[in-house]
Protein backbone atom coordinates (compact mmCIF):
# COMPACT_ATOMS: atom_id res chain seq x y z
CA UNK A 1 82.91 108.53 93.65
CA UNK A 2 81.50 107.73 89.93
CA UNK A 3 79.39 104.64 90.45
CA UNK A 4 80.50 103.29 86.97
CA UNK A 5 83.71 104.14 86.49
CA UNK A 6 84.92 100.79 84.86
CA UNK A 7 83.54 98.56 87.29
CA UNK A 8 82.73 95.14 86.97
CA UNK A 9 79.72 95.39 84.76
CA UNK A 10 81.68 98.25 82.60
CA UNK A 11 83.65 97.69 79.58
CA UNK A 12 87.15 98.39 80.36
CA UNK A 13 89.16 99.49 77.41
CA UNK A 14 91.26 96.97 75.32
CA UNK A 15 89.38 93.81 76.97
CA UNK A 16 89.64 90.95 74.76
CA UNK A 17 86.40 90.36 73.53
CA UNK A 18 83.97 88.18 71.20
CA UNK A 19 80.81 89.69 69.80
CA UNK A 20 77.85 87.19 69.40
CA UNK A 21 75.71 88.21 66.97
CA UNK A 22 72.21 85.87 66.72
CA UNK A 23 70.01 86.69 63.73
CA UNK A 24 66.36 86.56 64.67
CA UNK A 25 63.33 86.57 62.54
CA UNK A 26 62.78 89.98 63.51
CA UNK A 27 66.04 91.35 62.85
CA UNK A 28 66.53 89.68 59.44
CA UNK A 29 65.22 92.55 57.12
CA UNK A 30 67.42 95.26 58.82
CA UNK A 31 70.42 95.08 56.83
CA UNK A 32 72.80 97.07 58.96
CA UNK A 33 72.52 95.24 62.21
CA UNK A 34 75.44 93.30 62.40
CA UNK A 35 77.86 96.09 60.87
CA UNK A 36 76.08 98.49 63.52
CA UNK A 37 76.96 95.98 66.14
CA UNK A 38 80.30 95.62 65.44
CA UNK A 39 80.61 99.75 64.85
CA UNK A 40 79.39 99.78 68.49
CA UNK A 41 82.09 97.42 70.20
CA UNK A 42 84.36 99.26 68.49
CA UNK A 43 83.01 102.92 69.86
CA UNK A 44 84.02 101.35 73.09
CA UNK A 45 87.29 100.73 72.58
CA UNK A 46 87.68 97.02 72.86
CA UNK A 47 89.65 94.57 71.47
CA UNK A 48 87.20 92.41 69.35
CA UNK A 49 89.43 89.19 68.55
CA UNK A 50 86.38 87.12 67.07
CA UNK A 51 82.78 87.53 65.86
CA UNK A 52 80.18 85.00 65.33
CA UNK A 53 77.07 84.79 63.81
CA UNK A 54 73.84 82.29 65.62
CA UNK A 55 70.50 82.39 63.00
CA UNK A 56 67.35 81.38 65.09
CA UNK A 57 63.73 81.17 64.49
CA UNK A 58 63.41 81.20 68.66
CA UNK A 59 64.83 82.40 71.87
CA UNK A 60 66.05 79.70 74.41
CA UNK A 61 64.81 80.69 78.27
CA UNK A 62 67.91 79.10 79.68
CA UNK A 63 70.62 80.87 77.52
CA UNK A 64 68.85 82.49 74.77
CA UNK A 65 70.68 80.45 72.37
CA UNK A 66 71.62 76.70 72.11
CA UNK A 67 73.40 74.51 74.43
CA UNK A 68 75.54 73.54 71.71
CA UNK A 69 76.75 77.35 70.54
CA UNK A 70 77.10 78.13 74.49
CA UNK A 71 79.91 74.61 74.61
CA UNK A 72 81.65 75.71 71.42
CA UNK A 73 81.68 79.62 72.75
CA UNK A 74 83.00 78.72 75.75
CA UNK A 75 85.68 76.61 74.30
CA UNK A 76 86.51 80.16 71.93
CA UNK A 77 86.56 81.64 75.69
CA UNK A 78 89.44 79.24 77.12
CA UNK A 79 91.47 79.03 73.72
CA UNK A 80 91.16 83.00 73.39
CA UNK A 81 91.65 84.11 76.93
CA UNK A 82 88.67 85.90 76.18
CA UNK A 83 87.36 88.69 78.88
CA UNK A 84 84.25 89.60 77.76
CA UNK A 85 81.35 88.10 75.57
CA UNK A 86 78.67 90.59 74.26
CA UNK A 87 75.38 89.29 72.59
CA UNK A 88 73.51 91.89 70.17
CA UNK A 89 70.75 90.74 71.71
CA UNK A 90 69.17 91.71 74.79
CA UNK A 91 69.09 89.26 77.88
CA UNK A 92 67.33 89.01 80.58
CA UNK A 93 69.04 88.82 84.34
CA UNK A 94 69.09 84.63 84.58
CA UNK A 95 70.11 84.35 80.87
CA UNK A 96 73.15 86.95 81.46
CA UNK A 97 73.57 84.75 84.80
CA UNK A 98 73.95 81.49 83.27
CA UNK A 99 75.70 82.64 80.20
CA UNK A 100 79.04 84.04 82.93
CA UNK A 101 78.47 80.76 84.95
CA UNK A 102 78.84 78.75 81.87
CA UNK A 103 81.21 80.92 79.81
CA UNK A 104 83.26 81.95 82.71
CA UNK A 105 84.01 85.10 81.79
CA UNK A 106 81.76 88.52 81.97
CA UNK A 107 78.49 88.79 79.28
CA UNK A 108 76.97 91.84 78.12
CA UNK A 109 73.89 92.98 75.83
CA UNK A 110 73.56 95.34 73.14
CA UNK A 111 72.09 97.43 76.11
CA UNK A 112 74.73 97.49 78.76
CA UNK A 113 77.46 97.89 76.01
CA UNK A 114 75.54 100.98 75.06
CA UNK A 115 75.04 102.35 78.32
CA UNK A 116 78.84 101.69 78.87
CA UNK A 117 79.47 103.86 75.28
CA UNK A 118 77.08 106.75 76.51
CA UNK A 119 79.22 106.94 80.27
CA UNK A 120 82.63 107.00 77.81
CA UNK A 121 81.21 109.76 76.02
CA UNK A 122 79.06 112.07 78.42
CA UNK A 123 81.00 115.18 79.67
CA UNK A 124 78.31 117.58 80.76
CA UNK A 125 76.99 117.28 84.79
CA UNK A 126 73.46 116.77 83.45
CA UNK A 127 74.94 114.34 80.65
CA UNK A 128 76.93 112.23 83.18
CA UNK A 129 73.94 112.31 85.85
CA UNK A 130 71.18 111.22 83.03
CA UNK A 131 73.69 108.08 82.39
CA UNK A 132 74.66 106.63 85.66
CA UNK A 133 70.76 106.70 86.21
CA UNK A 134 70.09 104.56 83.24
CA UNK A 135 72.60 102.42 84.38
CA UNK A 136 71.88 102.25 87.88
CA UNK A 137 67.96 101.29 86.44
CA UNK A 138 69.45 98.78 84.32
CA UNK A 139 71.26 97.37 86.69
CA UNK A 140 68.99 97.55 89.13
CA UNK A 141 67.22 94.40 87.40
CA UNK A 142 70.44 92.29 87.67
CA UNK A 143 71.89 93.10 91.00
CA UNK A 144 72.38 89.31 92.13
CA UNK A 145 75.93 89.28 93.24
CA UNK A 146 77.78 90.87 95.98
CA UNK A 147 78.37 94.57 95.57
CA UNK A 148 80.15 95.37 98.63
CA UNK A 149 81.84 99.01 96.45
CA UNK A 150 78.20 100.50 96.46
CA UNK A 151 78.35 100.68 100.40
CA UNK A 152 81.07 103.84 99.77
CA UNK A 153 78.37 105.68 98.32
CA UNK A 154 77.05 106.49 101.62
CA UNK A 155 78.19 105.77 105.34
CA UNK A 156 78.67 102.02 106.22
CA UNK A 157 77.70 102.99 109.63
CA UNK A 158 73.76 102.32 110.12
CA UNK A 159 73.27 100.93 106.52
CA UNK A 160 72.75 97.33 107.07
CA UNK A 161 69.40 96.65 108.64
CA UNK A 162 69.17 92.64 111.44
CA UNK A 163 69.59 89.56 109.23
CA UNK A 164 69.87 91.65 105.99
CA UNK A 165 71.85 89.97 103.08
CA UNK A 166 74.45 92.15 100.91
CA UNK A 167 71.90 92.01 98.18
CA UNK A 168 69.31 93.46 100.19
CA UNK A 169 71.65 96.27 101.42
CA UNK A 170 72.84 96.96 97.51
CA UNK A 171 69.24 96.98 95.85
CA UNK A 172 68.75 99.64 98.92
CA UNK A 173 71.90 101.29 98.21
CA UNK A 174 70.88 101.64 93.92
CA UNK A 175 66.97 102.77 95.43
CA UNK A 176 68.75 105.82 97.29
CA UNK A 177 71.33 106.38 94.57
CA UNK A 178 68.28 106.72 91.96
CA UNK A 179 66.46 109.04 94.29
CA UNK A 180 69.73 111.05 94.76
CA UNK A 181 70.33 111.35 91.15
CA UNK A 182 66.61 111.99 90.34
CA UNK A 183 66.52 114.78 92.57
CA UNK A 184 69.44 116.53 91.37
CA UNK A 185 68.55 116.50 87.78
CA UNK A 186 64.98 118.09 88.64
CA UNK A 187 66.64 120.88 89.99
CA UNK A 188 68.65 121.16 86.18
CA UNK A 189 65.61 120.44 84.68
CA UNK A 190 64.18 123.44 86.52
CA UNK A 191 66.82 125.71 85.44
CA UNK A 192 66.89 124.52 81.65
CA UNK A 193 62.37 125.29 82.35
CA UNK A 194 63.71 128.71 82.68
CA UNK A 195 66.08 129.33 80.00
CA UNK A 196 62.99 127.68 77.66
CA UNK A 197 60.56 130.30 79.29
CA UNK A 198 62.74 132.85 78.35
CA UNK A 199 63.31 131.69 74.74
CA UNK A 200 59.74 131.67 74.18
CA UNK A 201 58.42 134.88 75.85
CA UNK A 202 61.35 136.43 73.64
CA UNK A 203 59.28 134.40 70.51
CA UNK A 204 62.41 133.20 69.55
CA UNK A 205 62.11 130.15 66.89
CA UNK A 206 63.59 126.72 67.74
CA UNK A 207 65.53 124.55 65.54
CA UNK A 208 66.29 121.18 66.66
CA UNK A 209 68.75 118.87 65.15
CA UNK A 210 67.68 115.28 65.20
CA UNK A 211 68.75 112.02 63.53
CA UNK A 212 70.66 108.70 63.44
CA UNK A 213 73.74 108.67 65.48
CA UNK A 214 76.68 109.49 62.97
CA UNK A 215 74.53 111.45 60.40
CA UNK A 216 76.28 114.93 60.69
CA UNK A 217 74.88 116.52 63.15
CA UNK A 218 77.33 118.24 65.49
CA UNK A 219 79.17 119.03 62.07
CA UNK A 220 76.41 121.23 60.40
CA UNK A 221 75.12 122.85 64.19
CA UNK A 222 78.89 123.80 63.76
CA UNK A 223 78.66 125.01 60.81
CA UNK A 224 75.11 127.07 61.15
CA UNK A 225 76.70 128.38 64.85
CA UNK A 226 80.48 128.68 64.22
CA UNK A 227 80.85 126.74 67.08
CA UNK A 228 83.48 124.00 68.40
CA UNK A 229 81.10 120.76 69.36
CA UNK A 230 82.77 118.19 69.44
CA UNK A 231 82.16 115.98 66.30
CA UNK A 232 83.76 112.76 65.14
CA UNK A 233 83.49 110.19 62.83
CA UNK A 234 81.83 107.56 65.35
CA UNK A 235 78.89 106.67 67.10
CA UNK A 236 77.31 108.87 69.81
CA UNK A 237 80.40 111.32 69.36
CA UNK A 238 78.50 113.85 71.24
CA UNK A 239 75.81 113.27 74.04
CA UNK A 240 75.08 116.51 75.77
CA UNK A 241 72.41 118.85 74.68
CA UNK A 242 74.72 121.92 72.77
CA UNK A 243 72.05 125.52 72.48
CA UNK A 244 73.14 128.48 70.48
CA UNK A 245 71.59 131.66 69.68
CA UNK A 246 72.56 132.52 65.52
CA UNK A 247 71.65 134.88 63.26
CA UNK A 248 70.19 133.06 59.74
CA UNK A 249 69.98 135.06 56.46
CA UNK A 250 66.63 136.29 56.26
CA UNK A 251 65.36 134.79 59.47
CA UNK A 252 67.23 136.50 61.79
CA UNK A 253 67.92 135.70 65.54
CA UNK A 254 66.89 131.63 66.43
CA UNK A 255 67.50 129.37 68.90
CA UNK A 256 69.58 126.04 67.50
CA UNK A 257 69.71 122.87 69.79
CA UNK A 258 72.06 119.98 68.68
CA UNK A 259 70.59 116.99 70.32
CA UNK A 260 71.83 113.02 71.11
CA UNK A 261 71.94 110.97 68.05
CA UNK A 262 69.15 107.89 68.09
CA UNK A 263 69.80 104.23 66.93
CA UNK A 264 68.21 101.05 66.35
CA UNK A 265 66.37 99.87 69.59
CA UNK A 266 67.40 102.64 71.84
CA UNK A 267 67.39 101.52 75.29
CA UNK A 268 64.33 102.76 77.16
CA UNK A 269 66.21 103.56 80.26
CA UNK A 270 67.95 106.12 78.21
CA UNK A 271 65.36 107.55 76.58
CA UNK A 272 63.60 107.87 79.50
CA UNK A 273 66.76 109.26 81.56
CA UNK A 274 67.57 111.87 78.45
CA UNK A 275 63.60 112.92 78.32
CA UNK A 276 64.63 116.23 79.60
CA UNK A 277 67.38 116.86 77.21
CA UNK A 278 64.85 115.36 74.18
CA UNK A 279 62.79 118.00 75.40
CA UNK A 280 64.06 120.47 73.51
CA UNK A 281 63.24 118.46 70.24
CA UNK A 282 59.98 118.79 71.48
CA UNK A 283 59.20 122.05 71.83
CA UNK A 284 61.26 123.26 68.43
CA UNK A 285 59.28 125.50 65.78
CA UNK A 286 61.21 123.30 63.48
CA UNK A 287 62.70 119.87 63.23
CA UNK A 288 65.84 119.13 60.81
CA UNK A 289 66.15 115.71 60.73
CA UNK A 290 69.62 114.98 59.37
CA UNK A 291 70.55 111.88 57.15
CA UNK A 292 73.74 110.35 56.13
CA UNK A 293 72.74 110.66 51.98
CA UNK A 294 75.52 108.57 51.05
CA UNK A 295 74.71 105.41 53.55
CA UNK A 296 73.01 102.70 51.62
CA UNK A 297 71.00 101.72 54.56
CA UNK A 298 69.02 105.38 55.07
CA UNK A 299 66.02 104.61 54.43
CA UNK A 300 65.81 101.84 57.12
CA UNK A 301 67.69 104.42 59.40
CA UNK A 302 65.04 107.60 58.72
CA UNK A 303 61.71 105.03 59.54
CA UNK A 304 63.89 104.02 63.11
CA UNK A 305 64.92 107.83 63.90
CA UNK A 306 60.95 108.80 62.57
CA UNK A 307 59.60 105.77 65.40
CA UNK A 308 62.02 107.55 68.29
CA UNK A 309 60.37 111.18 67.46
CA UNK A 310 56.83 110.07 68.01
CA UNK A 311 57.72 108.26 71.18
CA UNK A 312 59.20 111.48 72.82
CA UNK A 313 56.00 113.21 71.60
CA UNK A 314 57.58 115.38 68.67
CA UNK A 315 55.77 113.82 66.27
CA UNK A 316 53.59 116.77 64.97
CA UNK A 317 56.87 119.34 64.60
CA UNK A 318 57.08 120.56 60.89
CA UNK A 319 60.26 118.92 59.62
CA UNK A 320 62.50 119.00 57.02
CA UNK A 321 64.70 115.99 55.93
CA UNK A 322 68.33 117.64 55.87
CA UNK A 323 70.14 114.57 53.29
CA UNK A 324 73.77 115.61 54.70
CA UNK A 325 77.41 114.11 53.10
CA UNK A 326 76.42 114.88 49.54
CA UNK A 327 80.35 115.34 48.85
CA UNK A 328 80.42 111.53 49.53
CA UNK A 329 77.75 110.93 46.46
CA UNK A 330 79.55 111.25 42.91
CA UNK A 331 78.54 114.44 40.68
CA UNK A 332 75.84 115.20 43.14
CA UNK A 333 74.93 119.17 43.15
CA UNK A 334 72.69 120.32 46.32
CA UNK A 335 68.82 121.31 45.95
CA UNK A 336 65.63 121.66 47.20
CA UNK A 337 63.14 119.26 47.29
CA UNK A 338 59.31 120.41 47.03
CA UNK A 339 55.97 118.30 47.79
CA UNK A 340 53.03 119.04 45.82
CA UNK A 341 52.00 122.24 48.04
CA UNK A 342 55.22 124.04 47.54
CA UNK A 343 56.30 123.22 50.69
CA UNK A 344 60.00 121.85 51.42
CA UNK A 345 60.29 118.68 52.83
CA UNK A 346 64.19 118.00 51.60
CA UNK A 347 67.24 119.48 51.71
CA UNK A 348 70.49 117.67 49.93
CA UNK A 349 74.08 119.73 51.50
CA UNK A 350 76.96 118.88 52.89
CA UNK A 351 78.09 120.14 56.08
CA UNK A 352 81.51 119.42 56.10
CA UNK A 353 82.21 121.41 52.91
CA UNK A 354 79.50 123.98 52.88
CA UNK A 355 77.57 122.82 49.55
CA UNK A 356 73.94 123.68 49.62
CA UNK A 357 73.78 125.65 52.99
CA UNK A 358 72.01 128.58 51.33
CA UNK A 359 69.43 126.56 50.25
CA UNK A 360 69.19 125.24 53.88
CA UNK A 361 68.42 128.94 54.84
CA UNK A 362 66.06 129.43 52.76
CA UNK A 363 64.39 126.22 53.33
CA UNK A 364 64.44 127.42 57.13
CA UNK A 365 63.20 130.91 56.21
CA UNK A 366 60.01 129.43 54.70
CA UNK A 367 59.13 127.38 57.31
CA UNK A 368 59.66 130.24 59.96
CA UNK A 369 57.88 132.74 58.08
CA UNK A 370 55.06 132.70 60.54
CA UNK A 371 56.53 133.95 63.36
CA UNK A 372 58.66 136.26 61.41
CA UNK A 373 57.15 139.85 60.47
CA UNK A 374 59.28 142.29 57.69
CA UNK A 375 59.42 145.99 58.82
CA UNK A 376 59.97 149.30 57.58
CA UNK A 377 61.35 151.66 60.24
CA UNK A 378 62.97 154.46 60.62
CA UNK A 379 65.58 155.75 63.51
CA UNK A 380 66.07 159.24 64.63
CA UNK A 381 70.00 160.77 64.91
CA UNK A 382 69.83 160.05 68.46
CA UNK A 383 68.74 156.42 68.41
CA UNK A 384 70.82 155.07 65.52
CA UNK A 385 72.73 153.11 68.35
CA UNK A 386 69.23 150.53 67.45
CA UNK A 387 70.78 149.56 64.39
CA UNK A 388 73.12 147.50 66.46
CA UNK A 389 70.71 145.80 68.33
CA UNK A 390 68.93 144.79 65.38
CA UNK A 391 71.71 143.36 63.82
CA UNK A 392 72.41 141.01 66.88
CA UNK A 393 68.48 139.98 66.93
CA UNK A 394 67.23 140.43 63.78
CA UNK A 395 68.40 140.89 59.78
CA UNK A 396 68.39 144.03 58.08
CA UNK A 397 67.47 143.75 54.02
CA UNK A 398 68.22 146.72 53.26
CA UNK A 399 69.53 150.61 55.05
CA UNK A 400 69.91 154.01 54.28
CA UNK A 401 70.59 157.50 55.48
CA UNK A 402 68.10 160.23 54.65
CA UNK A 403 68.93 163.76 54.27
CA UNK A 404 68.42 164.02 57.85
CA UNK A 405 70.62 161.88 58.67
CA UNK A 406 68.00 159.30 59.83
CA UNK A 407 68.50 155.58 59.76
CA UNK A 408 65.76 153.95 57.23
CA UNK A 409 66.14 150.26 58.04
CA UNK A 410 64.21 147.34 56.02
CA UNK A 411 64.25 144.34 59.02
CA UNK A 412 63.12 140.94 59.75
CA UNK A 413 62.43 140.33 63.18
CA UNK A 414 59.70 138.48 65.01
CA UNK A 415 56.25 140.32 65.99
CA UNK A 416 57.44 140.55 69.37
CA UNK A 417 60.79 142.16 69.07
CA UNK A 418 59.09 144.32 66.88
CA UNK A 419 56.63 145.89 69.37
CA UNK A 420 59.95 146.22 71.74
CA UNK A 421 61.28 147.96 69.20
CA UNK A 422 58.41 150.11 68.67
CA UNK A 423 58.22 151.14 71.99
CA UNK A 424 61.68 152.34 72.08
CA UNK A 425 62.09 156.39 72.11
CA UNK A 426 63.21 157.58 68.27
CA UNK A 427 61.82 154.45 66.45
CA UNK A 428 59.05 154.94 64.16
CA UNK A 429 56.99 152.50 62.39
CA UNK A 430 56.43 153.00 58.61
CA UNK A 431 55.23 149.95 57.49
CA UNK A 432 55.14 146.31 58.32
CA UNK A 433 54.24 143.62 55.79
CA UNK A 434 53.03 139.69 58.23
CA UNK A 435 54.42 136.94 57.02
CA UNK A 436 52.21 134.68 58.24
């Protein structure tokens, strides 16, 4: 049985709803809050019949805002037949408590309406386990009603210990659940360890796709994989971890991972249920951190997605800053954009139309260069069947057939395909040029 599946602290689709929205000192310079809320609701399918706006300098303990907002919301809640309330702002357990008591109807935080957006969208088993364990931590610290569906998830028979109150039995219920869960995804975790292990004793380079929820991303890992991810103008259109093997022009054979998308004041319980998946960002050679180019709020959006890649420990990755939706930007051709070392630290395309993908190769060709070698070599009649294999690991530059009907084959591969190669009968050596 799916813990979550539209229970009483999920969104249900088409509730009628009212998004609170209460200004704080701290949130006052980030322009794109309150359109960002709303974008959320929406994400979750609701029907949002009325928003408000509360400006405070401070936090109330009983309801975190005034008594007198609280009487003239829950007056909106009787004349609107309103089902749900959701504050952008997170709440503590008694707040959320005496804001249903009051309002009589359910409340929910920015947190639990993303948690409820991320178990809409997550498809995968390890995306759908890493979920209902953020959820089951998050509502582990506001279990103070009756839960009397969480004794299904495991014999009733035996469960409920002398004198023990249904909130006793539940909080036990959520501790096994968590263990359950935890277990399971170590032993995913364990096989994903492997797959990595492989990747890297085959010295294949890493790119990892990273950036603000709704910046392109599943588009262009389509685009550089010719694959069919799922991508949608929306927020957190795709959760699960996506990894494809691709040939790039003049880098040859890589390893792409299309990760989560990141937002404003992630959640902590997801970021610490999706650590494995954010793993992969981790461990990349490179980093492309993909930006919306034609939102007007990208700057503010690039420091918050910058802040989520040092927590995770992927701080130190060479990246490049992929400025994506350049076909939404009038008369705006792609290019490169250098720092004062040569290096590229920009990238302006578009992914949905192509523009400026080149240039993203070559950017990517650069910054692999040190793990990449160039090669001469040369295959006898009876090994030309190589060339093949090269194609599907490496990129040829340029080939020819000698008068002897030998293969002469100009390749970029990495140094340690290239001593596999060597050591293949009928493949000789006749120069090779480091790119480090």
């Amino acid at each position: 049985m799916e813990l979550f599946d539209r229970q009483k602290d999920a969104v249900g689709q088409g509730e009628r709803t009212l998004l609170v929205y209460v200004e704080l000192p701290s949130t006052r310079n980030i322009h794109n809050a309150k359109s960002e809320f709303k974008e959320l609701a929406q994400s979750s399918g609701l029907v949002i019949l009325e928003t408000i706006q509360v400006n405070r300098n401070s936090t109330k303990a009983q309801y975190f805002i005034g008594t007198g907002k609280v009487d003239e919301i829950a007056q909106m809640v009787q004349e609107l037949e309103l089902d749900l309330v959701i504050f952008s702002s997170e709440l503590t357990p008694s707040q959320e408590r005496n804001l249903e008591k009051t309002l009589q109807c359910q409340v929910m935080d920015r947190t639990g309406l993303i948690l409820d957006i991320f178990a809409l969208r997550a498809s995968s088993f390890e995306g759908k386990l890493q979920v209902e364990l953020a959820q089951l931590r998050h509502l582990s610290t506001r279990l103070v009603r009756g839960w009397t569906h969480l004794e299904r998830q495991k014999g009733g028979i035996g469960m409920r210990g002398p004198g023990e109150t249904q909130l006793e039995t539940d909080k036990r219920l959520i501790a096994v659940r968590i263990k359950n869960i935890t277990r399971r995804l170590d032993k995913v975790h364990k096989q994903r360890d492997l797959g990595r292990k492989s990747r890297v004793k085959n010295e294949l380079p890493m790119i990892a796709l990273a950036g603000y929820t709704n910046a392109g991303k599943s588009t262009l890992f389509n685009t550089l994989t010719d694959a069919k991810v799922f991508a949608h103008d929306q927020l957190f259109a795709t959760l699960d971890a996506t990894i494809r093997r691709v040939i790039l022009p003049a880098s040859g054979e890589a390893v792409i991972v299309d990760t989560v998308g990141f937002i404003q004041d992630l959640p902590h319980d997801l970021v610490d249920a999706f650590k494995s998946t954010l793993e992969e960002t981790k461990r990349s050679n490179v980093l492309l951190h993909i930006v919306d180019a034609a939102d007007e709020y990208n700057i503010e959006k690039i420091g918050q997605v910058e802040e989520i890649i040092e927590e995770i420990g992927a701080g130190k990755i060479p990246t490049i800053l992929v400025m994506n939706k350049i076909d939404c930007l009038d008369n705006f051709t792609p290019r490169l954009d250098r720092d004062e070392s040569g290096r590229v630290y920009r990238v302006w395309i578009s992914s949905q139309t192509g523009e400026g993908i080149d240039l993203l190769y070559q950017a990517l060709a650069e910054q692999l260069s040190g793990m990449m070698t160039r090669a001469k070599i040369e295959l006898d009649v009876k090994s030309a069947h190589i060339r093949s294999e090269i194609y599907d690991i490496g990129y040829i530059h340029n080939e020819k057939v000698d008068d002897f009907g030998q293969w002469i084959l100009e390749i970029n591969v990495t140094h340690h395909y290239l001593s596999k190669l060597l050591n293949k009968k009928g493949v000789k050596l006749l120069w090779e040029q480091s790119q480090k």
